[in-house]
Protein backbone atom coordinates (compact mmCIF):
# COMPACT_ATOMS: atom_id res chain seq x y z
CA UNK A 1 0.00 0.00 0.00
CA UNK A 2 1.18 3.58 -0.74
CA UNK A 3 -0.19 6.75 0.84
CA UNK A 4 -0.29 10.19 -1.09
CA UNK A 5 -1.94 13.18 -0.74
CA UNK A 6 -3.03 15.82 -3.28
CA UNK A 7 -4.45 19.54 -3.51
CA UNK A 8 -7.92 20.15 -4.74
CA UNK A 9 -8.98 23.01 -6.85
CA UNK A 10 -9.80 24.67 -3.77
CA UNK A 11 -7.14 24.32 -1.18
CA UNK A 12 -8.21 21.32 0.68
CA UNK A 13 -5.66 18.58 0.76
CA UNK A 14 -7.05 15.33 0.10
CA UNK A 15 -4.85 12.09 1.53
CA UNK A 16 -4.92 8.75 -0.19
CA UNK A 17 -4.13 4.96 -0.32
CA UNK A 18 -3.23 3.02 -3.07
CA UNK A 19 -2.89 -0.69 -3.78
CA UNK A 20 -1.44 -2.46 -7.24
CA UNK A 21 -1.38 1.10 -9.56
CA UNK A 22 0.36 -0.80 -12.29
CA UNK A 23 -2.53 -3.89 -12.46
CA UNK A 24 -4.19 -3.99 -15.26
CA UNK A 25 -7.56 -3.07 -15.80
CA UNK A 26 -10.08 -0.37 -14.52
CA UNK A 27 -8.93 1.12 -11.09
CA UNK A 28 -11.55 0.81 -8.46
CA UNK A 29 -12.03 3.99 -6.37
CA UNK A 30 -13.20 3.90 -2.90
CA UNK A 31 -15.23 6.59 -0.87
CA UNK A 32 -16.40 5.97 2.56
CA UNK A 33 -19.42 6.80 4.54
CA UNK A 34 -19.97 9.77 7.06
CA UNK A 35 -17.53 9.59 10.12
CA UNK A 36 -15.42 7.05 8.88
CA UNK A 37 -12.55 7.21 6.82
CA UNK A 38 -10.39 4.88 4.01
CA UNK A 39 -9.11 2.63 6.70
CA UNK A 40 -12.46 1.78 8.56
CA UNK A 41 -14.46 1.44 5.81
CA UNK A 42 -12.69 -0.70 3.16
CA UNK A 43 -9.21 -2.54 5.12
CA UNK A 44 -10.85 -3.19 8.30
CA UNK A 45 -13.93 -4.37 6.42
CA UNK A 46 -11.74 -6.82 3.60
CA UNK A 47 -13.40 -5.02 0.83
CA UNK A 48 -10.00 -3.82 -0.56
CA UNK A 49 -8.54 -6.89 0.28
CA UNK A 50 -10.85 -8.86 -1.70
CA UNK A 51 -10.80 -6.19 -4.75
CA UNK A 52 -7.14 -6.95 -4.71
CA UNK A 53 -7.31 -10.39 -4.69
CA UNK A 54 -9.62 -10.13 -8.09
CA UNK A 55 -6.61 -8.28 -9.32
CA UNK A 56 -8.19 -4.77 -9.38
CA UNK A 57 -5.96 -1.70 -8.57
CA UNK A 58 -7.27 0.07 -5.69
CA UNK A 59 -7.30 3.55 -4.78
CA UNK A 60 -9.48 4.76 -1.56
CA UNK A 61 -9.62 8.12 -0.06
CA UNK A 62 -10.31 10.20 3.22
CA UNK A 63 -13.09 12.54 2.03
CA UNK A 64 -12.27 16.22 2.78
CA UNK A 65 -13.52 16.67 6.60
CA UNK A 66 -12.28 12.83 7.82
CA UNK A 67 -9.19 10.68 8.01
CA UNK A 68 -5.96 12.72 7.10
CA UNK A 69 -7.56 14.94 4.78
CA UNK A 70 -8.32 18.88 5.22
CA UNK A 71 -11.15 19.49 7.89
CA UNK A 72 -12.41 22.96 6.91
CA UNK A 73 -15.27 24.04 8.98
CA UNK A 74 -17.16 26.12 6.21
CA UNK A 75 -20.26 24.16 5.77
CA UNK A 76 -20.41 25.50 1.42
CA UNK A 77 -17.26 23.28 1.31
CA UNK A 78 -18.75 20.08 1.60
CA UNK A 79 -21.84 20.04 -0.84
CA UNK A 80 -22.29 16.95 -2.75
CA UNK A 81 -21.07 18.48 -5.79
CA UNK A 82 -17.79 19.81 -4.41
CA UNK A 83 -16.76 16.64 -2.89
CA UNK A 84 -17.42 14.67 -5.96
CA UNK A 85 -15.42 17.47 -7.36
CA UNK A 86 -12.80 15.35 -5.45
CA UNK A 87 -13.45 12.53 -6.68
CA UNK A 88 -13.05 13.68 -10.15
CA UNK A 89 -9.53 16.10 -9.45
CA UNK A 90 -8.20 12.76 -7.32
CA UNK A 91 -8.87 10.66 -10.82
CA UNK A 92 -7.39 13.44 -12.87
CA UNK A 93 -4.55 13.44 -10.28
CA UNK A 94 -3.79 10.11 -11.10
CA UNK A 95 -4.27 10.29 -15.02
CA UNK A 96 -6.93 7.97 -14.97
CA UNK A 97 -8.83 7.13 -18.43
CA UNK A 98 -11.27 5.12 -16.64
CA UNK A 99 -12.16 3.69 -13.04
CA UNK A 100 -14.44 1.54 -11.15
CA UNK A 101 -16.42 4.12 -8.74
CA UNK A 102 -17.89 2.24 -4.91
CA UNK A 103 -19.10 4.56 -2.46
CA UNK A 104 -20.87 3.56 1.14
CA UNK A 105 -23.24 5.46 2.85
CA UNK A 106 -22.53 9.91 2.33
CA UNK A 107 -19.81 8.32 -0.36
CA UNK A 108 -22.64 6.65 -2.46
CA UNK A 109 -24.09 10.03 -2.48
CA UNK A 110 -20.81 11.56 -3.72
CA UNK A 111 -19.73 8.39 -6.00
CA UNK A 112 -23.62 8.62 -7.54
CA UNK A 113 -22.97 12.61 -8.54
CA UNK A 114 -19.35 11.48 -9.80
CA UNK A 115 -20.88 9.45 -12.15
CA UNK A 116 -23.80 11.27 -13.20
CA UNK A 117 -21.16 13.63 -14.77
CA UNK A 118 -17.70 12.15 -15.67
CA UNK A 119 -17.99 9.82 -18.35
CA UNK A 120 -14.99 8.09 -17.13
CA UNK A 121 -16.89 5.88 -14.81
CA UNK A 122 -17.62 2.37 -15.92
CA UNK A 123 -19.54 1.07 -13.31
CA UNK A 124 -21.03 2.56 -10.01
CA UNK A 125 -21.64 0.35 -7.00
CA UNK A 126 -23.72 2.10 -4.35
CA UNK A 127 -23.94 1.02 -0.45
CA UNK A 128 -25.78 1.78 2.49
CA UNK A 129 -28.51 3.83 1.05
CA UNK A 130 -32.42 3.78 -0.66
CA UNK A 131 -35.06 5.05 -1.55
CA UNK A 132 -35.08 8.16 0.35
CA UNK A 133 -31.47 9.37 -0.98
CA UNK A 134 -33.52 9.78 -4.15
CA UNK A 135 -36.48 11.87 -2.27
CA UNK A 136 -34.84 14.24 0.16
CA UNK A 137 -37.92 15.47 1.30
CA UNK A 138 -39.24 12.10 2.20
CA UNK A 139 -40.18 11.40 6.04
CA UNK A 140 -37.48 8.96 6.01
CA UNK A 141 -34.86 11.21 4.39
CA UNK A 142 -31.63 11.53 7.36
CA UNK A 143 -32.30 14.88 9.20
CA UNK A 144 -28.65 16.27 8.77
CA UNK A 145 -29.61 19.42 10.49
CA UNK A 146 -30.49 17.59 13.52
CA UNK A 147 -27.36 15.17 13.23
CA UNK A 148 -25.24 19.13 12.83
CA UNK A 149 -26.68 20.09 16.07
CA UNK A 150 -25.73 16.99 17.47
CA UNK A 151 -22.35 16.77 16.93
CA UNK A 152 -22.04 20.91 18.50
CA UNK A 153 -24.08 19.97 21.18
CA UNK A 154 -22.22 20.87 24.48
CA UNK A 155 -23.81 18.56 26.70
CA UNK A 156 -24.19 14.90 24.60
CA UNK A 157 -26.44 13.79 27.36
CA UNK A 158 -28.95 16.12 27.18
CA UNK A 159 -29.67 15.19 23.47
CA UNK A 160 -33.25 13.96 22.86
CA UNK A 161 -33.18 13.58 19.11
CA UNK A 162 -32.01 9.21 19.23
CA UNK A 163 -30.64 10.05 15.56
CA UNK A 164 -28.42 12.72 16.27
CA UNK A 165 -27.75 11.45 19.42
CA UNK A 166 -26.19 8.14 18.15
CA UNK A 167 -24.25 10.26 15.64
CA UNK A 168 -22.67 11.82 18.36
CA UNK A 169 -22.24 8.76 20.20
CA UNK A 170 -20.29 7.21 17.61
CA UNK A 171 -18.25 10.28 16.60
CA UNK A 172 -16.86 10.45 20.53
CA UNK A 173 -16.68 6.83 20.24
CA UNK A 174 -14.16 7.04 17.51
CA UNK A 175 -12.46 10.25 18.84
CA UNK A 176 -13.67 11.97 15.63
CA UNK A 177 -13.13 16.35 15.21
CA UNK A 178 -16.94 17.43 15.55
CA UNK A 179 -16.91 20.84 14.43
CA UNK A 180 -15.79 19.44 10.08
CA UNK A 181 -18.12 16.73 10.77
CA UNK A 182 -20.84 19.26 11.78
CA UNK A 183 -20.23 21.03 8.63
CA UNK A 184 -20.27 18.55 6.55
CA UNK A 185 -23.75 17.44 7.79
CA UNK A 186 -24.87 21.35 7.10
CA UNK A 187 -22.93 21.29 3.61
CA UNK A 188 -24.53 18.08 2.64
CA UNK A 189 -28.39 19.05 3.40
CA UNK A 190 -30.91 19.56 0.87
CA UNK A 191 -28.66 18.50 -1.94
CA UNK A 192 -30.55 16.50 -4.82
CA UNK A 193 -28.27 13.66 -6.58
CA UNK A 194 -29.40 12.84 -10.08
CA UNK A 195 -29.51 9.61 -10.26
CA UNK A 196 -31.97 9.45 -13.14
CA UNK A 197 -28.71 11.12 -15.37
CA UNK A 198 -26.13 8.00 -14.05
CA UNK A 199 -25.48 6.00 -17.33
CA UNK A 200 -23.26 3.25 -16.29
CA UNK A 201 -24.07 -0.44 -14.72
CA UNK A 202 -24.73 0.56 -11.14
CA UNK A 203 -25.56 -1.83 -7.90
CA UNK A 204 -27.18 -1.09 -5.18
CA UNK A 205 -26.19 -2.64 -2.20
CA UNK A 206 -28.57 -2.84 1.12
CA UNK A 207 -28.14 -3.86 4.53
CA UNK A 208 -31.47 -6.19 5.33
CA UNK A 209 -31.51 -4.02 8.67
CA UNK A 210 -30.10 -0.63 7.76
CA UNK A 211 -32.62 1.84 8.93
CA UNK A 212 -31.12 4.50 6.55
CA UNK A 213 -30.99 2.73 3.54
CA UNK A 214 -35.10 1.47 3.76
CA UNK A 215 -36.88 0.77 -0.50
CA UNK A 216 -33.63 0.36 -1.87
CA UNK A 217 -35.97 -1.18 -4.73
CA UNK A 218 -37.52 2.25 -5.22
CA UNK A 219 -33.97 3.84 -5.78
CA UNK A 220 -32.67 1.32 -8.54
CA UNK A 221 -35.54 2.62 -10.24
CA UNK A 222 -34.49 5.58 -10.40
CA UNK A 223 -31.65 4.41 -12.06
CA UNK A 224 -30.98 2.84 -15.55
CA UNK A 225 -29.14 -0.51 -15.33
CA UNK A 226 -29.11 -0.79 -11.85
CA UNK A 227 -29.57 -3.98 -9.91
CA UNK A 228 -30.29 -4.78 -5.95
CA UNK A 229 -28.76 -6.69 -3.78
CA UNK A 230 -29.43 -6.94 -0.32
CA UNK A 231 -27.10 -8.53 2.48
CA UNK A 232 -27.10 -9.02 5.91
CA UNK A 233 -26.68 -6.13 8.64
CA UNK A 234 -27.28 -2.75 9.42
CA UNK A 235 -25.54 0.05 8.71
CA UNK A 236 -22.64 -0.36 10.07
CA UNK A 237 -22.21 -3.86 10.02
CA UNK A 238 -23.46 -4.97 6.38
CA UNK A 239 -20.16 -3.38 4.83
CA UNK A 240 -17.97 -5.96 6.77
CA UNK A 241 -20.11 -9.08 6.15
CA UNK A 242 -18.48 -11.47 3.18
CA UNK A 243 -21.32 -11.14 1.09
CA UNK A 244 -21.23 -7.34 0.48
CA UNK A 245 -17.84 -7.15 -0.50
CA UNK A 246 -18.17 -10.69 -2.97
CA UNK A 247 -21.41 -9.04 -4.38
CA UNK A 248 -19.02 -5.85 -5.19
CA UNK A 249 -16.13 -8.00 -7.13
CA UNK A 250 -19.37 -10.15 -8.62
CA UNK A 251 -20.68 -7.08 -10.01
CA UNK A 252 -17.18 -5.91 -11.22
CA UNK A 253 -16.51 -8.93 -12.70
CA UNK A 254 -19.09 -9.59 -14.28
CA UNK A 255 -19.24 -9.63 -18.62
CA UNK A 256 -20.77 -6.11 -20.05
CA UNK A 257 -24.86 -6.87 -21.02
């Protein structure tokens, strides 16, 4: 594994991990979920291991705000579209003509505006979310706002909101800096991903028990030549069980349709 970092258009330095540059094929990029960061979501899990073993080159990176990357606290620098800007400067950064694109969770989000607009993107693998990622306004949709206020609360235990209070939970769990997280949550709210514009072979991967990612079904329709698959888990354990990360090199694998 190597580790790299880079600067993006705007300032913020974006830290990286790669693994086999030089195999052949379509790199696979990585892009984690909300609060976690390369290492958590794809070594500890095996999902880059078992990429690697399929002989993919692997490249996974700490979104702007988590990991080793820049944390600024300006909530307008963490819209969707600016950190799939990222996404698109990291590829660019490497000289990629094309690349594999997985995202869990916020990085689905991010990976799903990536490749609604850069026709490098071959196929699109999207975990940890549903329906409601397509329907912001839905009574299911994540309350971000609430989940901000969270994370700046002074007092943790005086938090009655169970969402934002098991955000919070987690991020002192993990030792995680709450006031980029915070903004993130702010920067991220109300944004609309098209997913009706993605092009490419897409999955849509679903914990059986992930509260946030309920009618996956109704967000691969949204989407042209997507397929479900649902595994066991919530959301924070389906990523780590064997069958998400088999269903990922499955779908990677597979022959073109």
């Amino acid at each position: 594994m190597e580790t790299a970092s880079f600067a993006t258009s705007d300032g913020v330095d974006i830290a990286f991990r790669s693994w086999r540059p030089d195999a052949a094929g379509p790199t696979v990029i990585l892009q984690h979920g909300f609060m976690s960061n390369a290492e958590i979501n794809w070594e500890v899990t095996g999902v880059a291991a078992a990429l690697l073993e399929a002989g993919h080159p692997v490249v996974a990176l700490d979104a702007r705000g988590h990991g080793h990357s820049g944390k600024p606290v300006d909530p307008d620098a963490y819209s969707l579209s600016r950190m799939a800007q990222d996404v698109v400067e990291l590829a660019d950064h490497l000289a990629l003509e094309d690349f594999h694109l997985v995202g869990y969770s916020m990085g689905a989000l991010v990976s799903g505006m990536v490749a609604a607009e850069d026709s490098r993107v071959c196929r699109l693998v999207l975990g940890g979310i549903g329906g409601a990622a397509a329907d912001p306004a839905s009574h299911e949709a994540l309350d971000l706002i609430a989940v901000a206020e969270a994370l700046d609360a002074d007092d943790p235990a005086a938090l009655s909101d169970p969402v934002g209070a098991s955000f919070r939970a987690f991020a002192d769990a993990v030792g995680a800096d709450l006031a980029p997280l915070a903004a993130a949550a702010r920067g991220h709210a109300g944004d609309v991903v098209p997913f009706e514009r993605i092009p490419v072979p897409t999955l849509v991967l679903a914990g059986a028990d992930d509260p946030i990612a309920l009618h996956p079904a109704a967000l691969v329709a949204r989407i042209d030549h997507a397929t479900l698959e649902v595994v066991p888990g919530d959301h924070l354990k389906a990523v780590s069980h064997p069958d998400f990360r088999f269903a990922i090199v499955r779908f990677l694998e597979a022959p073109p349709t």
